[in-house]
Protein backbone atom coordinates (compact mmCIF):
# COMPACT_ATOMS: atom_id res chain seq x y z
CA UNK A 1 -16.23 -15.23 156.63
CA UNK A 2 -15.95 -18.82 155.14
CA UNK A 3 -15.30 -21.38 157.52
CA UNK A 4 -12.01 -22.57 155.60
CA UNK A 5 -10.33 -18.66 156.51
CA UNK A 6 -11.95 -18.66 159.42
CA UNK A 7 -10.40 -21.62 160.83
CA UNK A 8 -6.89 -20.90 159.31
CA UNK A 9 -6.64 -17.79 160.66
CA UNK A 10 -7.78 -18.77 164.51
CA UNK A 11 -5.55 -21.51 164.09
CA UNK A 12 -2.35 -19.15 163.52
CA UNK A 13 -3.95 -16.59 165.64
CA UNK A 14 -4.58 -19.48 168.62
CA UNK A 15 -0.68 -20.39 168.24
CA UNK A 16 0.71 -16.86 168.35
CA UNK A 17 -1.32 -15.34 171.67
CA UNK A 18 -0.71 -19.00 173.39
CA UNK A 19 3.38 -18.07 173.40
CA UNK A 20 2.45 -14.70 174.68
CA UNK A 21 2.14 -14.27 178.14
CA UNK A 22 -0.62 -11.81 179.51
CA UNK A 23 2.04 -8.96 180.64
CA UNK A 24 4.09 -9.38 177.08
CA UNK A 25 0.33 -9.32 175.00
CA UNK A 26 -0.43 -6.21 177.05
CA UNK A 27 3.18 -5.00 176.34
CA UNK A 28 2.46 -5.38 172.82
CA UNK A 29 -1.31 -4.27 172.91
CA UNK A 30 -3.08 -6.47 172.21
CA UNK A 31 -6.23 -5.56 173.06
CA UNK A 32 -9.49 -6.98 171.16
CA UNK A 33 -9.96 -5.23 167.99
CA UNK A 34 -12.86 -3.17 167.02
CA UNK A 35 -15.42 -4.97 164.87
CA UNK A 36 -16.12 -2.11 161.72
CA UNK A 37 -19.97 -2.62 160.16
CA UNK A 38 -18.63 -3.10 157.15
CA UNK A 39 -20.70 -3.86 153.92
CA UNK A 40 -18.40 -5.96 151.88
CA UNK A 41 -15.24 -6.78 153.68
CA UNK A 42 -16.14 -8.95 156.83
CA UNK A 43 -16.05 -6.62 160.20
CA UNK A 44 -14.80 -10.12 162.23
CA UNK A 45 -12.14 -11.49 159.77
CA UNK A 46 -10.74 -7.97 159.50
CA UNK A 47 -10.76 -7.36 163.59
CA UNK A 48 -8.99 -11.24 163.34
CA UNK A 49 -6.80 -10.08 161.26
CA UNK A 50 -6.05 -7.13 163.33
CA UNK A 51 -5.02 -8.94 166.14
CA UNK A 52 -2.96 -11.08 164.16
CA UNK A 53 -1.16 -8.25 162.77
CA UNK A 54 -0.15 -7.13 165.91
CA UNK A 55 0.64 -10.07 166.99
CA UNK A 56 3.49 -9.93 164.97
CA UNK A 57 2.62 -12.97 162.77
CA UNK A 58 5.70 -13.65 160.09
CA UNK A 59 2.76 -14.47 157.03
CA UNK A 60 1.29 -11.35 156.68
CA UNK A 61 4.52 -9.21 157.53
CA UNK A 62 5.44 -8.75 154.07
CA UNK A 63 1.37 -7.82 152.86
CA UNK A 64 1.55 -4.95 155.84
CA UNK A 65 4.83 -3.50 154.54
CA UNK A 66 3.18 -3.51 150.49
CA UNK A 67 0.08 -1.65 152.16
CA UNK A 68 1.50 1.03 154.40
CA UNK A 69 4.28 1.68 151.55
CA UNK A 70 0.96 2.90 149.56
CA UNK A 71 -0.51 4.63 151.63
CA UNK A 72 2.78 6.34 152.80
CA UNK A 73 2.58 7.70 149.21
CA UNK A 74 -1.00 8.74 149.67
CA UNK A 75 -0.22 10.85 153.00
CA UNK A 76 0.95 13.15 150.85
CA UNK A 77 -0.94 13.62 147.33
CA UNK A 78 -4.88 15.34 147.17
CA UNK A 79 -6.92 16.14 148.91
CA UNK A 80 -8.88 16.35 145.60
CA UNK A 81 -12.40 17.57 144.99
CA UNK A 82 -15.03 17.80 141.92
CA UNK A 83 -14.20 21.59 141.76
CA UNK A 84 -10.86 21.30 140.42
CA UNK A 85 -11.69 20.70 137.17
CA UNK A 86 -11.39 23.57 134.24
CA UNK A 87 -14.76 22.37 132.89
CA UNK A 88 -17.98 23.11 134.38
CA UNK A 89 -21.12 20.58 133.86
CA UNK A 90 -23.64 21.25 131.56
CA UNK A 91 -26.04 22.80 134.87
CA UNK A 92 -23.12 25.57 135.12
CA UNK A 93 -22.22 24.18 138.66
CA UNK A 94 -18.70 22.96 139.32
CA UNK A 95 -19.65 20.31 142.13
CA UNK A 96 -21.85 18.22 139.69
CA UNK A 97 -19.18 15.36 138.77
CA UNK A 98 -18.37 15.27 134.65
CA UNK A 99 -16.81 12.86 132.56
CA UNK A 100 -16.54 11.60 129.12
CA UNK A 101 -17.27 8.69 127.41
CA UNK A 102 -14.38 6.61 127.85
CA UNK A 103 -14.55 4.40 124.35
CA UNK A 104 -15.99 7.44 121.80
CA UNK A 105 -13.06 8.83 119.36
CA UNK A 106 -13.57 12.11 117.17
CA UNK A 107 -14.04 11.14 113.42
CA UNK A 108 -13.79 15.01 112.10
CA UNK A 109 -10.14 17.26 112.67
CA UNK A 110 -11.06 19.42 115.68
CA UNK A 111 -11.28 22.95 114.50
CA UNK A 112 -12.95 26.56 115.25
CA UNK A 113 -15.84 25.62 114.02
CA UNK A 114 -15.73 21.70 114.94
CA UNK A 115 -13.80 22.31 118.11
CA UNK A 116 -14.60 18.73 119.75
CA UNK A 117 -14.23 16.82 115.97
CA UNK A 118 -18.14 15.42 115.57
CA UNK A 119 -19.63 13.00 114.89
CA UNK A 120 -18.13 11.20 117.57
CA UNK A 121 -17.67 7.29 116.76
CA UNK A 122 -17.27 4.37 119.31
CA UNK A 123 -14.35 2.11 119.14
CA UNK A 124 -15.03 -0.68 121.75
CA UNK A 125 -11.78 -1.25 124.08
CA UNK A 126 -9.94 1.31 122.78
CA UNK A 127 -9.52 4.56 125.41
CA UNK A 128 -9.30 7.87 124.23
CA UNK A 129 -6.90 9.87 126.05
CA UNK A 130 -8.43 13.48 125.42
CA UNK A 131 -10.80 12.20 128.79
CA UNK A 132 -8.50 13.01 131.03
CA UNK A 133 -8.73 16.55 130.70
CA UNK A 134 -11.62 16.74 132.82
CA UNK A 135 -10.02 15.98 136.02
CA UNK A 136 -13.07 14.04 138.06
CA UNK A 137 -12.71 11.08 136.47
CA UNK A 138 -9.03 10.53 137.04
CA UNK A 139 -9.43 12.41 140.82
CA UNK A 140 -11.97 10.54 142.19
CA UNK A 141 -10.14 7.12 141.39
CA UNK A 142 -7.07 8.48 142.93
CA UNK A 143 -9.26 9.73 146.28
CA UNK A 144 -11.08 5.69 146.33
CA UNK A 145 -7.69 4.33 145.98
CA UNK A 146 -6.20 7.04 148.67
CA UNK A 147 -9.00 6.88 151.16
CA UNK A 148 -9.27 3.09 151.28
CA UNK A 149 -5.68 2.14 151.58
CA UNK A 150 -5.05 4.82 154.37
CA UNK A 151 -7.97 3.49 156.14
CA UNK A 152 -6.94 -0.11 156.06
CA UNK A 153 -3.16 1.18 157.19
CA UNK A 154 -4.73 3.23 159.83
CA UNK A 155 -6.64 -0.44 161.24
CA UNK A 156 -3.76 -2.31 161.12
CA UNK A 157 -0.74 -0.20 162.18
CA UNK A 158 -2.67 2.27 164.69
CA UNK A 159 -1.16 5.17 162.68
CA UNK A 160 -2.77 8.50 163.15
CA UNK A 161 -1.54 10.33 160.10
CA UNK A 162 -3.22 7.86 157.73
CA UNK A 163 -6.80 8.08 159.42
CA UNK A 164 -6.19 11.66 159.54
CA UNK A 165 -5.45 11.98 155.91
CA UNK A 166 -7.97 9.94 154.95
CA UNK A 167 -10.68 11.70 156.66
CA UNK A 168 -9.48 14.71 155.22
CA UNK A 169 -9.92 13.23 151.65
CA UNK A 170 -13.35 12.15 152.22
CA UNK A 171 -14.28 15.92 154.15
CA UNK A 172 -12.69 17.63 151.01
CA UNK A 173 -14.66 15.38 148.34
CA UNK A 174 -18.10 14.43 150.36
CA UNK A 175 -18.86 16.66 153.16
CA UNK A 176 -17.28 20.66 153.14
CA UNK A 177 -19.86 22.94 151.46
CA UNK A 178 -17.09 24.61 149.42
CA UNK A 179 -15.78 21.65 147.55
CA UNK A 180 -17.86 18.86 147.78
CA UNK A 181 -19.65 16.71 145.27
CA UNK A 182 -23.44 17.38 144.80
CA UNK A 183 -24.67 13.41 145.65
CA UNK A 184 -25.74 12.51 142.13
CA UNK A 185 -24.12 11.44 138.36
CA UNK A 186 -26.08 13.65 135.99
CA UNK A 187 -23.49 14.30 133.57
CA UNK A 188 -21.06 11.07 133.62
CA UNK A 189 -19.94 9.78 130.33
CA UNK A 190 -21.25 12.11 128.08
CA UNK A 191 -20.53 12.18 124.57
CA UNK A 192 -19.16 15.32 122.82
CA UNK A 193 -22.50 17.18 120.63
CA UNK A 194 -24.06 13.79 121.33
CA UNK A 195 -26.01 13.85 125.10
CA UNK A 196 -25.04 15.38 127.96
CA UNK A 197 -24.41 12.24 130.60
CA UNK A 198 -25.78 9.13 130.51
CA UNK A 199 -26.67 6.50 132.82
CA UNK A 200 -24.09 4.04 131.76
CA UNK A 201 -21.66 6.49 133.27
CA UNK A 202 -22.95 5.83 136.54
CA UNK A 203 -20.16 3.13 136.52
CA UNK A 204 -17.51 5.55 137.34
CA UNK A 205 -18.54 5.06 141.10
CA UNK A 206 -20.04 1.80 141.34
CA UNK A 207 -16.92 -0.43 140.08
CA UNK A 208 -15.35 0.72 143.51
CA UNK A 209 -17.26 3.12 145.80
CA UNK A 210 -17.95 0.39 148.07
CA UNK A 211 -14.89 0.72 148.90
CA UNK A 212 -15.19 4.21 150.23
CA UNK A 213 -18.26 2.49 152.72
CA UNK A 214 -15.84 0.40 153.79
CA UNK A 215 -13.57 2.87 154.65
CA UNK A 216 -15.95 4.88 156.46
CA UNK A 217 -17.44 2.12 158.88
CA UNK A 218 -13.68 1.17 160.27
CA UNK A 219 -12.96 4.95 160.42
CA UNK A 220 -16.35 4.92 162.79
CA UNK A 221 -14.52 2.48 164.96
CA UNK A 222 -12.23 5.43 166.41
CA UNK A 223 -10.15 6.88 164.33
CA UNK A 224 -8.71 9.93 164.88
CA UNK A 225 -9.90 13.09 162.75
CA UNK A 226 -12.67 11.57 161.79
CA UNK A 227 -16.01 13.28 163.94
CA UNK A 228 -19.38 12.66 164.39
CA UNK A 229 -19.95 15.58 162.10
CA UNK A 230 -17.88 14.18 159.36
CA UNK A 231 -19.74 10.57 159.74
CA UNK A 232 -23.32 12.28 159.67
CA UNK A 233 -22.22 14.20 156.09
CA UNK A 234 -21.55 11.10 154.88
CA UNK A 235 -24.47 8.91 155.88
CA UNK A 236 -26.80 12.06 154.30
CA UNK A 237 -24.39 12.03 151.22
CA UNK A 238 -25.06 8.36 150.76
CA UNK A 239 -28.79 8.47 151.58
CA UNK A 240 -29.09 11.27 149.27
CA UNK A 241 -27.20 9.37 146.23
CA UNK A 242 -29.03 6.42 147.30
CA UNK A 243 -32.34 8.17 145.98
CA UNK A 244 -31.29 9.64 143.49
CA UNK A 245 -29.60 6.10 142.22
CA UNK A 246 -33.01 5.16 142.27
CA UNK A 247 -35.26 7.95 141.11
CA UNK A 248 -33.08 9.48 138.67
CA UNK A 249 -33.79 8.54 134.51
CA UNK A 250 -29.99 7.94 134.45
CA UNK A 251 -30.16 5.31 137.67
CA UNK A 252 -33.26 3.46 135.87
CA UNK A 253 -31.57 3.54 132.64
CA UNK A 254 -28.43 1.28 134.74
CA UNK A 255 -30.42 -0.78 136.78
CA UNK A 256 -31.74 -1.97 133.47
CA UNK A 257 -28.54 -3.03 132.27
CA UNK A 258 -27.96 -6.56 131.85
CA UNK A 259 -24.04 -6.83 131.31
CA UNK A 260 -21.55 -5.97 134.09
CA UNK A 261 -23.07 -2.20 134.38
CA UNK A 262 -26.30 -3.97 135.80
CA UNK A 263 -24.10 -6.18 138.37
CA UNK A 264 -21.76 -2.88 139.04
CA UNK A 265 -25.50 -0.92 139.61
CA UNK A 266 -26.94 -4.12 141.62
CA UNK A 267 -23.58 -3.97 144.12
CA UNK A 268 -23.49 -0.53 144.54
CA UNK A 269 -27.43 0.15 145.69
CA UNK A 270 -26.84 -3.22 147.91
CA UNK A 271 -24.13 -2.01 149.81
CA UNK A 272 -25.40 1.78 150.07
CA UNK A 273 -28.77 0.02 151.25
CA UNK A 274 -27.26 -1.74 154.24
CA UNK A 275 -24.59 1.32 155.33
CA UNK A 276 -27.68 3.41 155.56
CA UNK A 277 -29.62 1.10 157.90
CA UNK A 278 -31.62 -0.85 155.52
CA UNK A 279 -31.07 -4.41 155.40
CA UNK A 280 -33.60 -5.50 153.98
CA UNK A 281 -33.79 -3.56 150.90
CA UNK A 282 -30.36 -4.78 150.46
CA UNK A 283 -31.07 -8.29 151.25
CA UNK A 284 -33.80 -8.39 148.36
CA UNK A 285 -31.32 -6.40 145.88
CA UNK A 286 -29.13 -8.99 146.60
CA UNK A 287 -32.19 -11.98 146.32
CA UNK A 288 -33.47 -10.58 143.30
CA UNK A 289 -29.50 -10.85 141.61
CA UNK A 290 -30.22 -14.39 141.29
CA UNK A 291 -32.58 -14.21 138.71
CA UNK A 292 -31.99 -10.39 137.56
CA UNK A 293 -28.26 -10.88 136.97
CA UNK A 294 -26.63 -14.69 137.34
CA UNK A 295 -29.55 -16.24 134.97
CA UNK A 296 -29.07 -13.82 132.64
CA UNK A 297 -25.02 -13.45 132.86
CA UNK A 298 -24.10 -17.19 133.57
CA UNK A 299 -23.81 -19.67 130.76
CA UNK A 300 -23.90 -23.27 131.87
CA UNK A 301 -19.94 -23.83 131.09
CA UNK A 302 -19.22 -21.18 133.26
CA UNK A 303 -18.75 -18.71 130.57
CA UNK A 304 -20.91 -15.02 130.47
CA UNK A 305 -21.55 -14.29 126.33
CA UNK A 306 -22.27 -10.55 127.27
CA UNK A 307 -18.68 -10.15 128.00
CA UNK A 308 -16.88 -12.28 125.95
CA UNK A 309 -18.36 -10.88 123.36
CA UNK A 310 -16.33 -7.59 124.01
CA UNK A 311 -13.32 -6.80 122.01
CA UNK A 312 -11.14 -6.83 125.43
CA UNK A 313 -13.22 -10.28 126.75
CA UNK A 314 -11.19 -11.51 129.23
CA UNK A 315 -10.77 -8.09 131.36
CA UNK A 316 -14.59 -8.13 130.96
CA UNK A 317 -15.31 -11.09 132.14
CA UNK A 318 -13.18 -10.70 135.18
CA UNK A 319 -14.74 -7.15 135.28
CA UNK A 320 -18.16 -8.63 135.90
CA UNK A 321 -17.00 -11.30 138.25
CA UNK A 322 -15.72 -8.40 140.75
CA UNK A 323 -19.01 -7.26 141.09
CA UNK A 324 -20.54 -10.04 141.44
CA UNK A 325 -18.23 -11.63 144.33
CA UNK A 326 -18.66 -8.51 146.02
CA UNK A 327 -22.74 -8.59 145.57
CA UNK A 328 -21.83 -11.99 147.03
CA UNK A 329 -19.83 -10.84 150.07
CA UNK A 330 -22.72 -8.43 150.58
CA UNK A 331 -24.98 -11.13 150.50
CA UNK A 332 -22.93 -13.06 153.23
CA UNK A 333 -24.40 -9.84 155.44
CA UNK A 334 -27.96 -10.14 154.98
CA UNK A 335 -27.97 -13.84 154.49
CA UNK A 336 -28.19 -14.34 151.23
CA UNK A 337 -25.79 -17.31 149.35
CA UNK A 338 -25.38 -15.59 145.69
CA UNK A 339 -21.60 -18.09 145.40
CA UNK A 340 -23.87 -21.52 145.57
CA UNK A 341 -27.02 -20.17 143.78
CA UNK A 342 -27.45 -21.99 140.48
CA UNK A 343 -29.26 -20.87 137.55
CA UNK A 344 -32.08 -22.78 135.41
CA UNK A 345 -29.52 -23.43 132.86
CA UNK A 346 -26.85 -24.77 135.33
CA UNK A 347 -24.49 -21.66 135.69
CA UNK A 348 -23.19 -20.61 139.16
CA UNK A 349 -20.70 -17.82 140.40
CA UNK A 350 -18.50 -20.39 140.69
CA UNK A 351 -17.78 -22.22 137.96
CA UNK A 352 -17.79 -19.12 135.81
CA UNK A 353 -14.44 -18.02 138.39
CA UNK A 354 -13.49 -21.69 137.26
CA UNK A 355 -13.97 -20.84 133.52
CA UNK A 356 -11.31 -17.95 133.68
CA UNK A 357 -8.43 -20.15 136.07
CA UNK A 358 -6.73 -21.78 132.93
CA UNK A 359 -6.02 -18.61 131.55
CA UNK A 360 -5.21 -16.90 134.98
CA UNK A 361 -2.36 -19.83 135.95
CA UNK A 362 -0.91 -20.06 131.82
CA UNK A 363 -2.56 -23.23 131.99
CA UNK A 364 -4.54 -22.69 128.64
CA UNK A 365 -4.41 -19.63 126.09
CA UNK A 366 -7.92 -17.42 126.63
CA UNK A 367 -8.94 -18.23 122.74
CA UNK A 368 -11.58 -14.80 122.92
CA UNK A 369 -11.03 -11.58 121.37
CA UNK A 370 -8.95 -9.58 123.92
CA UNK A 371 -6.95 -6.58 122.80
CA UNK A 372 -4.65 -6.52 125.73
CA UNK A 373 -4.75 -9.29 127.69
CA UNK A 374 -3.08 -9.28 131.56
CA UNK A 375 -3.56 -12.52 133.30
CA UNK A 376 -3.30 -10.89 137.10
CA UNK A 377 -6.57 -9.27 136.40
CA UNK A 378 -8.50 -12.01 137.71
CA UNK A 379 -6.33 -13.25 140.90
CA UNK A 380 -8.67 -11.55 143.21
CA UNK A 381 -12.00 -13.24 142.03
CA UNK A 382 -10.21 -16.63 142.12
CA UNK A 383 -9.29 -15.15 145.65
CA UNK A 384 -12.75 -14.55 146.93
CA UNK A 385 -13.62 -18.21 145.07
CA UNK A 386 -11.41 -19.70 146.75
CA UNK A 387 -12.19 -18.18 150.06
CA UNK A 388 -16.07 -19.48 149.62
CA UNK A 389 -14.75 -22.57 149.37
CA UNK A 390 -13.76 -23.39 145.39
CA UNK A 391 -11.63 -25.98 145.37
CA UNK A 392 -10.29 -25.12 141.97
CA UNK A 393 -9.73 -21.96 142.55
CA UNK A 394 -8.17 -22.79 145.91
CA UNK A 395 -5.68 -25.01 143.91
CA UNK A 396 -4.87 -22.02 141.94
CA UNK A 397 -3.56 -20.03 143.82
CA UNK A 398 -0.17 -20.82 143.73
CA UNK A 399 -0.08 -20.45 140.02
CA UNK A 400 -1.16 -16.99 139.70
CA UNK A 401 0.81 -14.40 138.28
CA UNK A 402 2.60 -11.54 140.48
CA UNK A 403 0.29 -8.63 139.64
CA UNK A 404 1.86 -4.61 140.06
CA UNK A 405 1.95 -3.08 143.17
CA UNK A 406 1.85 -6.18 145.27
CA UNK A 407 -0.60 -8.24 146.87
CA UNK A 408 -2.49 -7.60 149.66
CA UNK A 409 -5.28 -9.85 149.88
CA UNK A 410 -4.83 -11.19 153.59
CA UNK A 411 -5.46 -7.72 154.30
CA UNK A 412 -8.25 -6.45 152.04
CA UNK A 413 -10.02 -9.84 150.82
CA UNK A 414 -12.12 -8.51 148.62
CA UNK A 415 -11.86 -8.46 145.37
CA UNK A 416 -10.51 -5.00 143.10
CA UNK A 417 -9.72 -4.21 139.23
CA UNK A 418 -6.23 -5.04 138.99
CA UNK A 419 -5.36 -4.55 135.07
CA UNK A 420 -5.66 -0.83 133.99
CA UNK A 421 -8.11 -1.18 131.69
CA UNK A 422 -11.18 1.69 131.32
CA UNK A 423 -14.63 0.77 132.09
């Protein structure tokens, strides 16, 4: 946790329990919280925060209310699973995870004979709807989203039904033989009478299943419905996607990525290193970022050529800097300072935050190509900057712009894609 949080939050925390007296604190239990091993989010600030919480403190009243009004709305949608979908995978077996290239477009009418309209041709930025028919994509967003909001709601609030719920999402999609996901991305973005998956596809998890670690270490702090049985199917899930992340032609073929897919691939096997015990394959995953990832990505004015040179720039740019403020909250674990780690040509993780803040506040226009551009997408890596201690993105925040569904940083400080824009 940085030290400028840290303090601010035992300072409130400090003034709040020293009005309570030791029969009202009881009264309102407040009893220390449970510290989750989590591998992004910070176990202590989070247990702080707890406390807090209870406490009753007026600041982060109105962030509680935004989160458990989600995840009321998640008590009662999935639980979803890979088997749902109409389509089967190329290996004929409905719990290998499909989906299709998100950016590839038809250039032929789709008939009898042509039924998916090949050649298929790429138009960068631009989403083809006819993914969505193959439901895993679309599910296993929804069960992240679902899973990690009930979770947090559950820490907070002491609410059964959300830990309950979410452990039933992660039984129905991880652990129960009947519809759970074989632990490995074969067949993720392929492209219609082109190849049947590809490793680039292996982004469909990695731009968020951290959070689903997350989730799972503060449900092993207690919660109800979730058993030991349910946390042992997922520790051999992740072990088991671990290798294959690295083993597999399509894992290789990401780790060897050099734009955002190669930061998304970096986080990922990081934070599945340390929830499965081994710190210090992530601490060198994390080490070896510096020169794998920043030197390459970081340009010395703080801007990163391999996105800007996208046709939707600025979401890519922020895009990238999610993963890699995450990489650097993993790094915070294993000891490892990725946010003050300068490059040979004089980038940092910093400064490149600083290089999308005009733009973010409507201080300056974002003069790149960007087909849709939605300033709120990077509020939560000028969040996490801030929190290591930026002082321009510090003076930010107050200029940020309201993003949809609320904020709910105090609660969840790390950073997520905000703008709805494919990957």
């Amino acid at each position: 946790m940085s030290r400028r949080i840290t303090a601010a939050l035992v300072a409130v925390g400090a003034t709040v329990l020293a009005l309570l007296a030791p029969a009202s604190a009881s009264a309102a239990g407040l009893r220390p919280a449970p510290v989750p091993r989590t591998v992004v989010l910070d176990g202590n600030r989070l247990a702080l925060t707890r406390l807090l919480v209870r406490a009753g403190v007026p600041q982060l009243r109105g962030e509680l209310r935004t989160l458990t009004g989600q995840a009321d709305g998640y008590l009662t949608q999935g639980p979803w699973s890979v088997t749902d979908k109409p389509q089967t995978a190329p290996s004929g077996d409905k719990h290998d995870y499909l989906s299709e290239a998100p950016y590839w477009w038809p250039s032929q009418p789709q008939t009898a004979a042509n039924p998916w309209g090949c050649p298929y041709v790429q138009k960068d930025g631009v989403r083809n709807p006819a993914i969505d028919t193959i439901t895993d994509h679309k599910e296993r967003g929804e069960m992240f989203n679902a899973v990690y909001t009930l979770t947090l709601a559950w820490y907070y609030t002491g609410k059964a039904d959300y830990a309950e719920r979410a452990a039933l999402d992660l039984r129905t999609w991880f652990v129960d033989p009947a519809s759970r996901m074989n632990p490995s991305l074969n067949y993720t973005q392929f492209i219609p009478c082109k190849v049947d998956g590809r490793g680039i596809g292996i982004i469909d998890f990695s731009q968020q299943f951290t959070d689903v670690l997350d989730a799972t270490a503060i449900l092993d702090t207690g919660a109800p419905g979730w058993t030991s049985a349910d946390h042992t199917g997922m520790t051999d899930w992740d072990s088991r996607f671990l290798s294959w992340l690295q083993t597999s032609q399509n894992g290789k073929d990401e780790a060897a990525a050099t734009n955002n897919h190669g930061s998304f691939f970096d986080m990922q096997e990081a934070a599945l290193a340390l929830a499965t015990g081994q710190k210090a394959l992530a601490r060198s995953i994390v080490q070896g970022a510096e020169s794998k990832r920043l030197d390459v990505q970081l340009a010395a004015d703080g801007g990163q050529p391999l996105e800007l040179a996208r046709a939707t720039s600025y979401h890519y740019s922020d895009f990238n800097l999610l993963a890699l403020t995450r990489l650097a909250q993993i790094g915070e674990h294993v000891g490892v300072d990725l946010w003050h780690y300068t490059t040979p040509s004089g980038g940092n993780l910093l400064k490149s935050v600083d290089f999308v803040v005009p733009a973010a506040t409507g201080a300056a226009a974002w003069t790149y190509p960007e087909l849709d551009f939605q300033a709120f997408a990077a509020n939560d890596v000028i969040r996490a900057a801030a929190d290591a201690g930026d002082r321009t993105a510090l003076r930010a925040l107050p200029e940020l712009s309201a993003q949809p569904g609320g904020d709910v940083w105090l609660l969840r400080p790390a950073a997520e894609q905000l703008d709805p824009i494919g990957s």
